[in-house]
Protein backbone atom coordinates (compact mmCIF):
# COMPACT_ATOMS: atom_id res chain seq x y z
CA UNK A 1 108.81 111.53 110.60
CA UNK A 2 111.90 109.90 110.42
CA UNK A 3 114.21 109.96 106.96
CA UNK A 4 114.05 106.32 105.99
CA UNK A 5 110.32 107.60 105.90
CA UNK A 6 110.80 110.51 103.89
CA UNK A 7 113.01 108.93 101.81
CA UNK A 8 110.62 105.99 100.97
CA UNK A 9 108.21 108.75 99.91
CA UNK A 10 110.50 110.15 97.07
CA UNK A 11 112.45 106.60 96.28
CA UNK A 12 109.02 105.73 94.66
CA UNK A 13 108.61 107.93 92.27
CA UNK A 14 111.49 105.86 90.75
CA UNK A 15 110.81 102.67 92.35
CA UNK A 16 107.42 102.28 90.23
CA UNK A 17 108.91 101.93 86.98
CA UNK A 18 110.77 98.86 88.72
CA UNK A 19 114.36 97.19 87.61
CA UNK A 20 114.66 96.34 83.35
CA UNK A 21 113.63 92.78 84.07
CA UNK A 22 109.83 94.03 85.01
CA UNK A 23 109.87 96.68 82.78
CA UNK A 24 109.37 94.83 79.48
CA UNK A 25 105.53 93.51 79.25
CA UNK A 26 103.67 96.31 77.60
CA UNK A 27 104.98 99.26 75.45
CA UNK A 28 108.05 100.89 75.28
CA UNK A 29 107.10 104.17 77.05
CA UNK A 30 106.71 103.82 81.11
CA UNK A 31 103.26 105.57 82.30
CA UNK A 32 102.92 108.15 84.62
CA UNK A 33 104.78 107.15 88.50
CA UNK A 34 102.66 107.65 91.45
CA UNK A 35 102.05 110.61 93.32
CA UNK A 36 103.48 110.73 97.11
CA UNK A 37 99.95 110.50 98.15
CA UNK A 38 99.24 107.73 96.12
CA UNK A 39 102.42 105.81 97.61
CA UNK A 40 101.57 106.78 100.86
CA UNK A 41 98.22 105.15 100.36
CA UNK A 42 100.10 101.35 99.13
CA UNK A 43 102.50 101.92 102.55
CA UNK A 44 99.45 102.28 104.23
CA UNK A 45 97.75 98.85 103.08
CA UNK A 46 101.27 97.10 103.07
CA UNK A 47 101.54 98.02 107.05
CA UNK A 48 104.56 99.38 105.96
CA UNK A 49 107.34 102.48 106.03
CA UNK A 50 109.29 101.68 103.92
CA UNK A 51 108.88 101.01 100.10
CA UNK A 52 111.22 97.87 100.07
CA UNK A 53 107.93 96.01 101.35
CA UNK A 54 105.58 97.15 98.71
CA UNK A 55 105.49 93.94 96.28
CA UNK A 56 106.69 93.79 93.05
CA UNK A 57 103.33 93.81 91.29
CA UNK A 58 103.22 97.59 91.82
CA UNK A 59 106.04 97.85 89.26
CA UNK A 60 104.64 95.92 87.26
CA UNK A 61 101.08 97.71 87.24
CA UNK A 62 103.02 101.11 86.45
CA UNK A 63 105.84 99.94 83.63
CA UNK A 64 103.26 100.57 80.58
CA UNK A 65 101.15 103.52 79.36
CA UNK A 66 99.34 100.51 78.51
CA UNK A 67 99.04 98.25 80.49
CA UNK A 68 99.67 94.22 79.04
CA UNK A 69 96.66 92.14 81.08
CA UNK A 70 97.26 89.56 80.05
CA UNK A 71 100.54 89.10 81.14
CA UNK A 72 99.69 91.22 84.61
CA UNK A 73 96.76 88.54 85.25
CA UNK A 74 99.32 85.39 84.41
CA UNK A 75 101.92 87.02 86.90
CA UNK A 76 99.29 87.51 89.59
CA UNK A 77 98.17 83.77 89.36
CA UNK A 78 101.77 82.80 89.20
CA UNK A 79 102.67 84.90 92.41
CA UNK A 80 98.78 83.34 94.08
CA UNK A 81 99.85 79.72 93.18
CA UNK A 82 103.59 80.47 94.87
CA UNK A 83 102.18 81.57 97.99
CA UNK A 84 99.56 78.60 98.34
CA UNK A 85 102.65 75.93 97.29
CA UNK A 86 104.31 77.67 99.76
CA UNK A 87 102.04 76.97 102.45
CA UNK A 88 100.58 73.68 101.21
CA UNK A 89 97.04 74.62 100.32
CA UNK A 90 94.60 74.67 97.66
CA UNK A 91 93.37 77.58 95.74
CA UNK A 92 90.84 78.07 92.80
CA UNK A 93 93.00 78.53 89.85
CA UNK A 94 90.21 79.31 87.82
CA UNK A 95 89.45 82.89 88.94
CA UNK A 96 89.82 86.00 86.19
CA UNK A 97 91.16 89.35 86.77
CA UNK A 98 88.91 91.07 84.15
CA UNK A 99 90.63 94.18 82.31
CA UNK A 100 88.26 96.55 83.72
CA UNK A 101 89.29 95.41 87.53
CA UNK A 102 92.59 95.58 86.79
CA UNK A 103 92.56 99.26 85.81
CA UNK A 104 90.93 99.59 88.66
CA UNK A 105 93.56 98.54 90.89
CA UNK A 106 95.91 99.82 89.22
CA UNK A 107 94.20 103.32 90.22
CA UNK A 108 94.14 102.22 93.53
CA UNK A 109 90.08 102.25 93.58
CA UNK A 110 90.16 99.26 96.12
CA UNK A 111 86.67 100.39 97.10
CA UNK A 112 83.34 100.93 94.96
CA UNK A 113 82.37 103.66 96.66
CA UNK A 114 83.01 104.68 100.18
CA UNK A 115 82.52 101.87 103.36
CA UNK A 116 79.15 100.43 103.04
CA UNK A 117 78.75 97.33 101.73
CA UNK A 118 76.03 96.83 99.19
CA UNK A 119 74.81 93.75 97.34
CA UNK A 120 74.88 95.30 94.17
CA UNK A 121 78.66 95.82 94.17
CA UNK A 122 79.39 93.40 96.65
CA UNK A 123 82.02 92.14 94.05
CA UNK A 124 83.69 94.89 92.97
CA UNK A 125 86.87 96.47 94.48
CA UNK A 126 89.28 93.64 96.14
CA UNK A 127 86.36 91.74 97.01
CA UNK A 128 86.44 87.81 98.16
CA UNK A 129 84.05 87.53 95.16
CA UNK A 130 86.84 87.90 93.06
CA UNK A 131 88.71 85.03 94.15
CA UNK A 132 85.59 82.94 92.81
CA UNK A 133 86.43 80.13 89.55
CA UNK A 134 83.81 81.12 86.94
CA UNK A 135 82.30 79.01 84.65
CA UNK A 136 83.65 78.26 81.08
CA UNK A 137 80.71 80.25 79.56
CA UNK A 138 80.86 82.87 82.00
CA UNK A 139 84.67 83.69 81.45
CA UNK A 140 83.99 83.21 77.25
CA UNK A 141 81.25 86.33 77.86
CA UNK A 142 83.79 88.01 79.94
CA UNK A 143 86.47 87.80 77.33
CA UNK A 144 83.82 88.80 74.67
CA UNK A 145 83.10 91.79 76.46
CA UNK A 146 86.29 93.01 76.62
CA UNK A 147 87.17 92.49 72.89
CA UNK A 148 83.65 94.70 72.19
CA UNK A 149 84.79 97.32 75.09
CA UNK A 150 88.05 97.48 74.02
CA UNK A 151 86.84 97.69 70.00
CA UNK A 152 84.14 100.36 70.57
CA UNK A 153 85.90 102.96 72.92
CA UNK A 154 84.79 106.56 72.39
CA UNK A 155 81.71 105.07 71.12
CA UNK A 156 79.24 105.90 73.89
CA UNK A 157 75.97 104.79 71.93
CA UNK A 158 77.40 101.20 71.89
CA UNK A 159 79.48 101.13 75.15
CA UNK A 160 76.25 101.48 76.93
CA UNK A 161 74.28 99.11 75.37
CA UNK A 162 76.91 96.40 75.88
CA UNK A 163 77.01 97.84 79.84
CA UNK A 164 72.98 97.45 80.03
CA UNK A 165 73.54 94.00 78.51
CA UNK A 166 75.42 92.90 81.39
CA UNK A 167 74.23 90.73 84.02
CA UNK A 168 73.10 92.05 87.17
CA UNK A 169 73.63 89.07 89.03
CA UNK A 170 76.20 88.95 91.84
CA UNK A 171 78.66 86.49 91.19
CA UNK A 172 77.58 83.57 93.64
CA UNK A 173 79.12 83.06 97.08
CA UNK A 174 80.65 80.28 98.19
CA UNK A 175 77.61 77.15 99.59
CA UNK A 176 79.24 74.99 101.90
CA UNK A 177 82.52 74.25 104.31
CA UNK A 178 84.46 73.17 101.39
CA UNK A 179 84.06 76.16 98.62
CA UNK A 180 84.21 78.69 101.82
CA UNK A 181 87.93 77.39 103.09
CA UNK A 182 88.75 76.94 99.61
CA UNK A 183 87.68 80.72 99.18
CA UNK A 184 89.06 81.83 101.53
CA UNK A 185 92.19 80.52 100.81
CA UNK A 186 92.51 82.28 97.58
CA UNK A 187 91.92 85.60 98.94
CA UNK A 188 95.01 85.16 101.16
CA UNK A 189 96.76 84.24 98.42
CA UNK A 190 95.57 87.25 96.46
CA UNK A 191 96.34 89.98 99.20
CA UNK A 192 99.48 88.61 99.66
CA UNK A 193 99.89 89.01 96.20
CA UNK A 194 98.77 92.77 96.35
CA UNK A 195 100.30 93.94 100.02
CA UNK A 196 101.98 91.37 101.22
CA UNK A 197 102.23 90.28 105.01
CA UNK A 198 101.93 93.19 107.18
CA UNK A 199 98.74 93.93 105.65
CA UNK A 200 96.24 93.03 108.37
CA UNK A 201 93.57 92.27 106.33
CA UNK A 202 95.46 89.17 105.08
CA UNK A 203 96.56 88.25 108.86
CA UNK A 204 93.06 88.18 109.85
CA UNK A 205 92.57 85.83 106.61
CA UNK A 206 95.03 83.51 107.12
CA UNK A 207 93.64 83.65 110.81
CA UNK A 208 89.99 82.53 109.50
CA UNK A 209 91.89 80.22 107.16
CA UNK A 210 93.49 78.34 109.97
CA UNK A 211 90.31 78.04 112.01
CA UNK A 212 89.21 76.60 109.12
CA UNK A 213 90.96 74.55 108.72
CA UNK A 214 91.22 73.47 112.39
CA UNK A 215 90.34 69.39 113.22
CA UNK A 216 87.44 70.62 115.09
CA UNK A 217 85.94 72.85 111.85
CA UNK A 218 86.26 70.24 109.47
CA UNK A 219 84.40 67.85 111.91
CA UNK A 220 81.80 69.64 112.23
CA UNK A 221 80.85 70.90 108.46
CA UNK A 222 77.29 70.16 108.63
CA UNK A 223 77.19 73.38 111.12
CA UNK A 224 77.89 75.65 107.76
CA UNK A 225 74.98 75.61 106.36
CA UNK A 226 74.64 77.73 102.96
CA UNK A 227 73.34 80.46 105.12
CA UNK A 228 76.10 80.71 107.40
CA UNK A 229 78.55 80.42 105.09
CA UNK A 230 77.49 83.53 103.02
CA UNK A 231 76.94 85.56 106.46
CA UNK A 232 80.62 84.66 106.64
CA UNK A 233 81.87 85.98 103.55
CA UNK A 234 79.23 89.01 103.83
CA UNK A 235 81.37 89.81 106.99
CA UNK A 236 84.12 89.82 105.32
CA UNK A 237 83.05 91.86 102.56
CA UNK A 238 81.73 94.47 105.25
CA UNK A 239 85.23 94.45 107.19
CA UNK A 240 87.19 94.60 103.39
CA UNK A 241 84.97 97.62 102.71
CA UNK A 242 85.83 99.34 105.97
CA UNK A 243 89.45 98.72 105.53
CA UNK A 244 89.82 99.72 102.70
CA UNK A 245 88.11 103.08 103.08
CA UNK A 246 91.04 103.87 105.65
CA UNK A 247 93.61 105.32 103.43
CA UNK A 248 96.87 107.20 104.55
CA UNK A 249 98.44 110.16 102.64
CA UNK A 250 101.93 111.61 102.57
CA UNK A 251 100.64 114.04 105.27
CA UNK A 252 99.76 111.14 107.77
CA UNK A 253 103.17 110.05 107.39
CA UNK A 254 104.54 113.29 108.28
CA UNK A 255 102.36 114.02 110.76
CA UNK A 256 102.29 110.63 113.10
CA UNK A 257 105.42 109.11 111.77
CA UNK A 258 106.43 106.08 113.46
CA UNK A 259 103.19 106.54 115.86
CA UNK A 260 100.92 105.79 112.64
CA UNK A 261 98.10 103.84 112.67
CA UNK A 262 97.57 101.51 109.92
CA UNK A 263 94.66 100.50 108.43
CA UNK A 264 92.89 97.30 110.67
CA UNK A 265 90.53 94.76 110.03
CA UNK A 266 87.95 94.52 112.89
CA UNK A 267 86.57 90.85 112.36
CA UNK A 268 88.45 89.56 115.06
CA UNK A 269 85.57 89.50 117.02
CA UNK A 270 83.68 86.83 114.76
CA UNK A 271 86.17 84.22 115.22
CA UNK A 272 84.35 81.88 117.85
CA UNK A 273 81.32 82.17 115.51
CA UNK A 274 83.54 80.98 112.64
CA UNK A 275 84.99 78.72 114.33
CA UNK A 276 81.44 77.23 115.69
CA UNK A 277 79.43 77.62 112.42
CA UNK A 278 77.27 80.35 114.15
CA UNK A 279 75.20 82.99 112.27
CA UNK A 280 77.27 86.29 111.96
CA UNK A 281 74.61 89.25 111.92
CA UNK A 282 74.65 92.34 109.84
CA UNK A 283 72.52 95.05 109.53
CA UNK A 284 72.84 95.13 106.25
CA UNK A 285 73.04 91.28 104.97
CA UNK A 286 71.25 90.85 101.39
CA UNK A 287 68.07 89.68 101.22
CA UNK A 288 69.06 88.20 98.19
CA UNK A 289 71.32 85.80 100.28
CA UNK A 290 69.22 84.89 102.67
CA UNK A 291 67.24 82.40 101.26
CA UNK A 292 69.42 80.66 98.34
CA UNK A 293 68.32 78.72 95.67
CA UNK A 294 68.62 75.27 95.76
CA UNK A 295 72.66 73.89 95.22
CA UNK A 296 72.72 72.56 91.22
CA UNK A 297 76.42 71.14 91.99
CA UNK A 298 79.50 72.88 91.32
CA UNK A 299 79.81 73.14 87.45
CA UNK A 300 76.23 75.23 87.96
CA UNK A 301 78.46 78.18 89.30
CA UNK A 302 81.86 77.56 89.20
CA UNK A 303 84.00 74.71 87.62
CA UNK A 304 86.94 74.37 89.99
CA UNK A 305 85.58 73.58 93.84
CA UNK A 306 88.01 72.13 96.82
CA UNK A 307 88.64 72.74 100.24
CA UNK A 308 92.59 72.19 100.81
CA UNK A 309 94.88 70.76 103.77
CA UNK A 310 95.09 71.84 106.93
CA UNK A 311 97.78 75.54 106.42
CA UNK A 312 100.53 75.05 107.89
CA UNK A 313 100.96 76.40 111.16
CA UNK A 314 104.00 78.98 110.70
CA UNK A 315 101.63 80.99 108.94
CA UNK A 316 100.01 82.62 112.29
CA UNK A 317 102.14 85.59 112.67
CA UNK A 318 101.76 88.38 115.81
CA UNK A 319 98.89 91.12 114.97
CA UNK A 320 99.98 94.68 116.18
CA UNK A 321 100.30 98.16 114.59
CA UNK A 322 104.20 98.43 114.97
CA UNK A 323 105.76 100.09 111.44
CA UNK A 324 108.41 97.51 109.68
């Protein structure tokens, strides 16, 4: 392994608690750096060697014992709504980072469980779910949840009555062309966010994004029907799963150095049928998805619906393995 390596591995123990300006949106004590391992895992995502590509949120998500969501969701949008400015597109502005998801992240559990996709957590974990606008009512419950969470810790009894009271319901995929691109859109925007652009989960994103929004997709939305488009975002869940179950430690470093393999996304290979409006099959696609209930209109599931304009095409960057 090569020093700029091994130094990236050590420089992050310090690198975490991030320069004064990022330091100052929780309490006063910084929490607990992470481990090499742990850093190794981030390099991993980022497609990177080197810690200077890790973005800034992971400062931010380790300058508090606890941590200030509010302020860590409001940066996140902020850094979401840059990147789709940037590159002259719409996203849903309406989506929540709840507290519990959050923490999650900030643990690095990217996955809710190991690689297989399940309905029941299909939104958990960095899912494309979570880039969803929820309704008013839905993010009021949310926020009430929290407060009672928050105001009953240690309190088992109650904790899991209010967790049995929960809904069971998936949060609802996207139904046609327009809430798919639109989607799909903010998940680029929110990996980018998170690892930034040698992750190649967000290259084959902004790849889907730009057939998308291709002349010939957009003439042709009748092809993607409600059915298609959820075996498209099931997909997608199934690949996230998968590529995020591929995570690097320090010893991977050492061991393959510049020769490392970073994590891939394999959904390459569903392009054409993307790009056609063609049924992508898996094994494991939900029942529950299969036959949807009839569309009640946007405001039924989630307030904030739009496609956006054509991405710009400087955003198709070269796929490869090559460490930065």
């Amino acid at each position: 392994m090569s020093f700029k390596t091994c130094l990236a591995l050590s420089l992050l123990q310090n690198a975490t608690k991030g320069p004064a300006h990022l330091t100052g949106n929780g309490s006063g004590d910084d929490a607990k750096p992470y481990t090499q391992d742990q850093i190794a895992t981030l390099l991993g995502f980022h497609g990177a060697m080197n810690v200077s590509y890790l973005t800034k949120i992971w400062r931010l998500f380790k300058s508090a014992k606890v941590p200030n969501y509010d302020y860590l969701r409001r940066t996140i949008k902020g850094e979401m709504i840059r990147w789709a400015n940037g590159h002259r597109c719409w996203i849903e502005e309406g989506v929540y980072f709840d507290n519990k998801t959050l923490d999650e992240w900030i643990a690095l559990k990217f996955n809710p469980g190991d690689s297989t996709a399940l309905y029941t957590s299909a939104e958990k974990g960095i899912s494309i779910l979570k880039c969803r606008a929820l309704t008013s009512a839905h993010l009021e419950d949310l926020r009430r949840q929290e407060e009672v969470w928050d105001a009953t810790k240690g309190n088992a009894t109650y904790v899991e009555v209010i967790k049995q009271a929960k809904s069971k319901d998936v949060c609802h995929p996207p139904h046609d062309f327009g809430e798919l691109r639109s989607n799909i859109s903010t998940y680029c925007a929110l990996l980018f966010t998170l690892f930034g652009e040698g992750c190649d989960l967000y290259r084959t994103m902004v790849s889907i994004l730009q057939i998308l929004s291709h002349p010939f997709s957009m003439q042709n939305k009748q092809a993607y029907t409600p059915e298609v488009v959820r075996r498209i975002v099931w997909a997608i869940i199934v690949d996230t799963r998968s590529y995020f179950d591929d995570i690097k430690l320090a010893e991977d470093f050492m061991e393959q150095g510049q020769h490392l393999q970073f994590p891939v996304s394999t959904l390459e290979g569903d392009f054409i049928a993307i790009k056609h409006g063609i049924q992508i099959q898996r094994h494991n696609f939900p029942a529950e998805w299969s036959a949807p209930e009839p569309y009640k209109g946007p405001s039924s599931y989630y307030p904030m619906k739009g496609g956006g304009v054509a991405i710009n095409s400087h955003l198709a960057s070269h796929r490869g393995t090559q460490p930065r």
